[in-house]
C-alpha atoms as a PDB file:
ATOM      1  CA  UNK A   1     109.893  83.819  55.166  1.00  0.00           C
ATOM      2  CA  UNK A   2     113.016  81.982  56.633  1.00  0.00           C
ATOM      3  CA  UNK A   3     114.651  79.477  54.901  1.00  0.00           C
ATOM      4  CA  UNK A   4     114.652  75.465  55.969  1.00  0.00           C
ATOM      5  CA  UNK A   5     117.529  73.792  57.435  1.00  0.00           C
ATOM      6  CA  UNK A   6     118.236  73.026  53.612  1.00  0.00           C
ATOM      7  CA  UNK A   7     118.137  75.824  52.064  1.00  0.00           C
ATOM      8  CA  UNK A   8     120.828  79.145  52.935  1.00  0.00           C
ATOM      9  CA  UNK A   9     120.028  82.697  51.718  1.00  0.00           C
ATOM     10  CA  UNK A  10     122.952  82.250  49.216  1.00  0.00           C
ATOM     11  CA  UNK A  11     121.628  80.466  46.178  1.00  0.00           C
ATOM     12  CA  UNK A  12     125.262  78.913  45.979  1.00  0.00           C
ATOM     13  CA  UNK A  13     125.261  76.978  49.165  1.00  0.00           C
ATOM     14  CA  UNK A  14     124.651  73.360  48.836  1.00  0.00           C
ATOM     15  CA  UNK A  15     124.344  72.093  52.404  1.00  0.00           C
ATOM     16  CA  UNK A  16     125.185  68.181  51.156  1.00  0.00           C
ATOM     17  CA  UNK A  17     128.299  69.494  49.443  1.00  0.00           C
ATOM     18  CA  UNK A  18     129.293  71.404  52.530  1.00  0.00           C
ATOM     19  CA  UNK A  19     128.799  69.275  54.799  1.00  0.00           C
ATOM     20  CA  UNK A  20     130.746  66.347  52.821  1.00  0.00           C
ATOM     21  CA  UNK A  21     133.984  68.580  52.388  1.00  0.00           C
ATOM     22  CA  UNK A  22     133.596  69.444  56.568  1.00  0.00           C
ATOM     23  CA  UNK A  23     133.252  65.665  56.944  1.00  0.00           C
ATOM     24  CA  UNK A  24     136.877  65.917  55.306  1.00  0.00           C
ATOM     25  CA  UNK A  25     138.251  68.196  57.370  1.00  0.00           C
ATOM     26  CA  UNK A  26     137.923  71.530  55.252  1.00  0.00           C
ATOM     27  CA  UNK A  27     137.978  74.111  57.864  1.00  0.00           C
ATOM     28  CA  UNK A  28     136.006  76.515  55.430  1.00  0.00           C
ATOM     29  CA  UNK A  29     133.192  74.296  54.877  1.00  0.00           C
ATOM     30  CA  UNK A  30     133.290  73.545  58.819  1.00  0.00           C
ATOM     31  CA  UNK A  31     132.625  77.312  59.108  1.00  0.00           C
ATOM     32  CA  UNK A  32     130.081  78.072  56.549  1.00  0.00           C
ATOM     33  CA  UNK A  33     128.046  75.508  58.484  1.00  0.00           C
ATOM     34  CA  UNK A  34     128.894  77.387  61.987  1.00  0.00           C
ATOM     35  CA  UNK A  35     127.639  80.801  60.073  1.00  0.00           C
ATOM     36  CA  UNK A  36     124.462  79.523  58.863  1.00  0.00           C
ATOM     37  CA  UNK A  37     123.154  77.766  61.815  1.00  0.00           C
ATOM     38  CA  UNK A  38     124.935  79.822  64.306  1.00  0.00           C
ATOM     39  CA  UNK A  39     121.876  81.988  64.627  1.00  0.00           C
ATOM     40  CA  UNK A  40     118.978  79.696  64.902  1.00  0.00           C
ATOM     41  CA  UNK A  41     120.872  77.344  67.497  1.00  0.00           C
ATOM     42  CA  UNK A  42     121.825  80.565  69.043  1.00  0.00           C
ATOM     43  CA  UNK A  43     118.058  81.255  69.767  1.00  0.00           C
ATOM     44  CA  UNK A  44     116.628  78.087  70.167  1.00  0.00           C
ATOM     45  CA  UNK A  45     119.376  77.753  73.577  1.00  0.00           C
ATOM     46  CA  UNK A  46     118.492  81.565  74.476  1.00  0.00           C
ATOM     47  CA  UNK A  47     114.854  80.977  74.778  1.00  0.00           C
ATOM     48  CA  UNK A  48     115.643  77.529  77.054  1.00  0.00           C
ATOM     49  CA  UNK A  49     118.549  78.922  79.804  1.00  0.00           C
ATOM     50  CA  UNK A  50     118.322  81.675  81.400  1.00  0.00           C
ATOM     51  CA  UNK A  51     121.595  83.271  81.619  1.00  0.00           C
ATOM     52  CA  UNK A  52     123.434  84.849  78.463  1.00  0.00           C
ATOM     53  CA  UNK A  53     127.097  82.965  79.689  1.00  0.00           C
ATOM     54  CA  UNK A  54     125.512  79.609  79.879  1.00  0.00           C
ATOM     55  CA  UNK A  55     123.815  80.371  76.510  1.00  0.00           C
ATOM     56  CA  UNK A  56     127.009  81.435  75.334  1.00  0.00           C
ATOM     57  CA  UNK A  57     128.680  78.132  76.964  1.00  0.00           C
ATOM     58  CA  UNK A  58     126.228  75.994  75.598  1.00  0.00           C
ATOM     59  CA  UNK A  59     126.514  76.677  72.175  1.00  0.00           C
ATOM     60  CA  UNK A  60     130.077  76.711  72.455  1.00  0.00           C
ATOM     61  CA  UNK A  61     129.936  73.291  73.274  1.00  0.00           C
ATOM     62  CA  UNK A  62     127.321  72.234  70.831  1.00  0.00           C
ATOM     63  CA  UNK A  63     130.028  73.477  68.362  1.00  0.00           C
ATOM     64  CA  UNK A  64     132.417  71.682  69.503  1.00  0.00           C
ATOM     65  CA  UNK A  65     130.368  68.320  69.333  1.00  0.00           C
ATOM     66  CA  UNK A  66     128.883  69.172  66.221  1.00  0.00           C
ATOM     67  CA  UNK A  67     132.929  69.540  64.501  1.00  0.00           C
ATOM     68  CA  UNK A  68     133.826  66.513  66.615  1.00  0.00           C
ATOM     69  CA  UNK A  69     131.448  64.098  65.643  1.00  0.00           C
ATOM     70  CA  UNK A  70     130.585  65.621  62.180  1.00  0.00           C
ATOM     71  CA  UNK A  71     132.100  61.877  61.078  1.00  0.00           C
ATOM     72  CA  UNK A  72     129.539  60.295  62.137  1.00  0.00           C
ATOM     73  CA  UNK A  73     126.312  61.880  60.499  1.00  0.00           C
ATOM     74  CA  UNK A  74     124.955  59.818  57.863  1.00  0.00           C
ATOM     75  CA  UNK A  75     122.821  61.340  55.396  1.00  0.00           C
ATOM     76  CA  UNK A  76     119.787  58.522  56.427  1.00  0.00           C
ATOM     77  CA  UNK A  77     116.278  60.334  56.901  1.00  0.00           C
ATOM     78  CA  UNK A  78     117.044  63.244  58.771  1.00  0.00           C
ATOM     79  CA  UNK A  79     118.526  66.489  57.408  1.00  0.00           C
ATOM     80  CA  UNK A  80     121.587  67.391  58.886  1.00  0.00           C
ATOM     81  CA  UNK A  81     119.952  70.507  60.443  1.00  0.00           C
ATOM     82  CA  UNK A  82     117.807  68.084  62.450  1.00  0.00           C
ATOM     83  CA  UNK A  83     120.784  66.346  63.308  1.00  0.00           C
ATOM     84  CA  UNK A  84     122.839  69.907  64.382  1.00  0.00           C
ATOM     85  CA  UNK A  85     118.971  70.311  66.435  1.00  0.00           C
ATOM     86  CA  UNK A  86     119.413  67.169  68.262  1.00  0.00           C
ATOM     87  CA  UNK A  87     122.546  68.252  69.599  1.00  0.00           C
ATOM     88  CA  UNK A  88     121.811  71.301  70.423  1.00  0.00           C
ATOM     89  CA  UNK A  89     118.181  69.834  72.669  1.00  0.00           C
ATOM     90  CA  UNK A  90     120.096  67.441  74.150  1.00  0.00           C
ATOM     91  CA  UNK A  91     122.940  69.666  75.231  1.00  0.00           C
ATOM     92  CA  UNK A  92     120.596  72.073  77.041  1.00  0.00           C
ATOM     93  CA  UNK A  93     118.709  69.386  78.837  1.00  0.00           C
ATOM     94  CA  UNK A  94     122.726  68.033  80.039  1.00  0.00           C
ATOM     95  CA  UNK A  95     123.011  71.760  80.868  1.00  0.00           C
ATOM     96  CA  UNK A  96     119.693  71.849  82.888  1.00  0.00           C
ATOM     97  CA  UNK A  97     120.000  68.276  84.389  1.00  0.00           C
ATOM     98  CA  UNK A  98     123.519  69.392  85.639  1.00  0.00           C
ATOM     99  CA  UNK A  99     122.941  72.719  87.355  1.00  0.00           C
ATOM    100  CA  UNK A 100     122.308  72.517  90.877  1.00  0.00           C
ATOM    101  CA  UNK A 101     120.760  75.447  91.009  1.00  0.00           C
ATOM    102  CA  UNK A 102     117.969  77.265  90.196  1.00  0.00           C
ATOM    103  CA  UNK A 103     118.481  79.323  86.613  1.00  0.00           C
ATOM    104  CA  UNK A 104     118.800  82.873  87.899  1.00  0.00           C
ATOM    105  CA  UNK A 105     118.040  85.378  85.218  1.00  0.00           C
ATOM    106  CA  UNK A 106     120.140  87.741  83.710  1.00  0.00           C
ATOM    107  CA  UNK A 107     119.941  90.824  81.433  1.00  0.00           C
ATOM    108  CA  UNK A 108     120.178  89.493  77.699  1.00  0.00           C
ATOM    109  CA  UNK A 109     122.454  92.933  77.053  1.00  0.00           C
ATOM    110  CA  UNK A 110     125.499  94.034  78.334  1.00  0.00           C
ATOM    111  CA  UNK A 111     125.150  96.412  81.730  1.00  0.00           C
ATOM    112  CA  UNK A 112     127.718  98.700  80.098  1.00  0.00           C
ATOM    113  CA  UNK A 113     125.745 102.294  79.487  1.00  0.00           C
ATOM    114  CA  UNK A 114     125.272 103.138  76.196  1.00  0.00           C
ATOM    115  CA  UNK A 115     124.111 106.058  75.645  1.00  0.00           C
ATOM    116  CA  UNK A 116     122.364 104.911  72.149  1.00  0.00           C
ATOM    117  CA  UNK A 117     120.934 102.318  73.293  1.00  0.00           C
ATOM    118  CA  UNK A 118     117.289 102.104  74.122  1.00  0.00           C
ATOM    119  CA  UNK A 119     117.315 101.317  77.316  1.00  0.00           C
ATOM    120  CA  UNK A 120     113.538 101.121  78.137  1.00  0.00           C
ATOM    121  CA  UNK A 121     112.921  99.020  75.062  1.00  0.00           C
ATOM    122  CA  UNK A 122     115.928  96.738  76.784  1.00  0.00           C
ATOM    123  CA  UNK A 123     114.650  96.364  79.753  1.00  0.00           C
ATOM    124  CA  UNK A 124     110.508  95.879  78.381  1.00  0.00           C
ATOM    125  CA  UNK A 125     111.723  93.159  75.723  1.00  0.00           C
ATOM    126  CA  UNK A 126     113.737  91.486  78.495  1.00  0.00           C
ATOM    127  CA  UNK A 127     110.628  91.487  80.586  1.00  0.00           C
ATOM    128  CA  UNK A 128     108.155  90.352  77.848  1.00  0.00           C
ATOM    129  CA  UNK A 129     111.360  87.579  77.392  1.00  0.00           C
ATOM    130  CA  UNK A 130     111.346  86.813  81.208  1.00  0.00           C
ATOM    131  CA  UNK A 131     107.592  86.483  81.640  1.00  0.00           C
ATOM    132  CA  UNK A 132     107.147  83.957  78.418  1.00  0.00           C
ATOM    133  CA  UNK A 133     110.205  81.499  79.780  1.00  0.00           C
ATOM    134  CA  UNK A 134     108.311  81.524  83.156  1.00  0.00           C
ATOM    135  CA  UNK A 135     105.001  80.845  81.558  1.00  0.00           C
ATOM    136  CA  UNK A 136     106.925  77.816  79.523  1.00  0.00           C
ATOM    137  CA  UNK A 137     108.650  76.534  82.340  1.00  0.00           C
ATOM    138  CA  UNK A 138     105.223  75.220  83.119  1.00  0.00           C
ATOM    139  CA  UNK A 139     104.208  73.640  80.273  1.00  0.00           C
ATOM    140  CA  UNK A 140     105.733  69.818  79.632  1.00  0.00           C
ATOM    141  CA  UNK A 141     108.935  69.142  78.087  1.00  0.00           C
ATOM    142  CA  UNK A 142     107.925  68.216  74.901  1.00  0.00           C
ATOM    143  CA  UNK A 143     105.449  71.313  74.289  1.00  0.00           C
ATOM    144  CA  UNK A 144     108.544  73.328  75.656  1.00  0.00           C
ATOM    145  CA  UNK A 145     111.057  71.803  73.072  1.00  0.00           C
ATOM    146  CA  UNK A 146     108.216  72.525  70.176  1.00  0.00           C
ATOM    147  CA  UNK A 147     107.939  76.088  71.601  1.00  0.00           C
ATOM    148  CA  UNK A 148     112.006  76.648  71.185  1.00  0.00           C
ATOM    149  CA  UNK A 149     112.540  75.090  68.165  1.00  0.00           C
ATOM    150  CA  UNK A 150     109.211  76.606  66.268  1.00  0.00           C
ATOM    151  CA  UNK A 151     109.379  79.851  67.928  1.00  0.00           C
ATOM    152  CA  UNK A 152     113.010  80.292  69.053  1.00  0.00           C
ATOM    153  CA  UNK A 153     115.345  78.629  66.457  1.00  0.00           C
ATOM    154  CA  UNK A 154     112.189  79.337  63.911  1.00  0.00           C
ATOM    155  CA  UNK A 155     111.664  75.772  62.571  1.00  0.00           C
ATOM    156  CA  UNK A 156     109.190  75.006  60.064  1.00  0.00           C
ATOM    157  CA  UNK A 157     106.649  71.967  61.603  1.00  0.00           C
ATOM    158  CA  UNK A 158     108.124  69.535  59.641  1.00  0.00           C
ATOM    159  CA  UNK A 159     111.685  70.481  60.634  1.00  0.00           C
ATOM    160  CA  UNK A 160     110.650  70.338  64.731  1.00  0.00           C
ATOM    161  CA  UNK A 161     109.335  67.161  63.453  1.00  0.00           C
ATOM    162  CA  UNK A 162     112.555  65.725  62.188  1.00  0.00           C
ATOM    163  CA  UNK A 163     114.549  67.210  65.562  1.00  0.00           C
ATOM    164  CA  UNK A 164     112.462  65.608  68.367  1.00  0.00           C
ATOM    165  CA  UNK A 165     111.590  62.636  65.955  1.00  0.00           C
ATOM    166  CA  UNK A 166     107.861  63.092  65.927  1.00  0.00           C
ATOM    167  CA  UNK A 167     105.204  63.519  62.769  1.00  0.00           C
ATOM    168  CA  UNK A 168     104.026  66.607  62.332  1.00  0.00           C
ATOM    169  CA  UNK A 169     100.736  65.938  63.225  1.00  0.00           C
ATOM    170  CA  UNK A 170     102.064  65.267  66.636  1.00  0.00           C
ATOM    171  CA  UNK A 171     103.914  68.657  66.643  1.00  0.00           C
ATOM    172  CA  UNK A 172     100.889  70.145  65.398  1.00  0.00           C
ATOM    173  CA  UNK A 173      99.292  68.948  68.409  1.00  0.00           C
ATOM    174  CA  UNK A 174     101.940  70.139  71.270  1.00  0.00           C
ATOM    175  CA  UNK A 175     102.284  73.134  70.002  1.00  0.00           C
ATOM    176  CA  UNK A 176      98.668  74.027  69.884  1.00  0.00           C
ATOM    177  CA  UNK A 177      98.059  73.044  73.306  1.00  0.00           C
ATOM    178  CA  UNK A 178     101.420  74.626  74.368  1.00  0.00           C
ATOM    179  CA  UNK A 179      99.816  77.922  73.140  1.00  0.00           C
ATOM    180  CA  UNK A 180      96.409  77.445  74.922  1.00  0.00           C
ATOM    181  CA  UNK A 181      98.005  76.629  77.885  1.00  0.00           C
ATOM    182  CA  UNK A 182     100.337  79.833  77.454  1.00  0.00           C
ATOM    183  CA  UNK A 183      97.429  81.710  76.788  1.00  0.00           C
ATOM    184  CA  UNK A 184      95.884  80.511  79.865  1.00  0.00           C
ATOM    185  CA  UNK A 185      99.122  81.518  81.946  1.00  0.00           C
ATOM    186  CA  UNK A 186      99.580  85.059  80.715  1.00  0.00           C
ATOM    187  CA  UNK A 187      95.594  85.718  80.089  1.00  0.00           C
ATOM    188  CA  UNK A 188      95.682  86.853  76.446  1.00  0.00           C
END
């Protein structure tokens, strides 16, 4: 089972505590927070761009908003998690409103042979990866943004609820009919 947005897999991390010394300007504490949610907001931009660099890019800048306005977030309703969340959806919907092109995809490894590596696994995960954002490209933005944040940056319901500022009964309800109509698309 993963752990919420307030909990870490080390029993000593205290997310309000961290987040207040960041607020402060401890470096340390600013990258504690970068470590833990690194991964999740990571995944939740991989599964909505297509390209590894403007993944990459895109988290690099959600970083870089996150430490620059870290000021501001209040602890009022929301987790910070859900606030880190918000910045990271609305980032990738800047990044998708400002390309002028289509999203091309790209190989989520590096084309460098290796002879270790398990190629055919590579390339059949990248498919499988390939054929699901197609099939969600189709669905509506808000069952897309459940989609990422339950499946790709592994939210709990209650955390996708906090992020997109919806109850849970409502995310309940996008994401089931995101997966019929995904299950429609790909004929499971």
């Amino acid at each position: 089972m993963s752990p919420s947005l307030d909990e870490d897999l080390n029993p000593q991390f205290d997310e309000r505590v961290t987040v207040e010394a960041a607020q402060k300007g401890d470096t340390d504490a600013l990258g504690i927070l970068y470590e833990y949610y690194f991964p999740r907001v990571f995944r939740f931009v991989s599964v909505r761009v297509f390209q590894q660099e403007d993944a990459e890019d895109i988290v690099n800048d959600i970083f870089m908003r996150i430490v620059s306005n870290i000021n501001r977030f209040r602890w009022e309703g929301a987790p910070f998690g859900a606030w880190v969340f918000r910045i990271a959806r609305n980032e990738v919907v800047n990044h998708i409103r400002r390309s002028s092109r289509q999203l091309e995809k790209e190989p989520l490894f590096d084309s460098i042979p290796d002879e270790k590596r398990d190629h055919v696994g590579d390339l059949e995960k990248e498919e499988a990866l390939e054929y699901v954002r197609a099939a969600s490209a189709s669905l509506p933005a808000a069952q897309r943004d459940v989609i990422a944040l339950r499946f790709g940056a592994d939210l709990s319901v209650a955390e996708t609820a906090k992020v997109l500022g919806k109850t849970e009964n409502n995310i309940k309800v996008l994401q089931h009919k995101a997966i019929v109509r995904l299950r429609e698309i790909v004929k499971l």
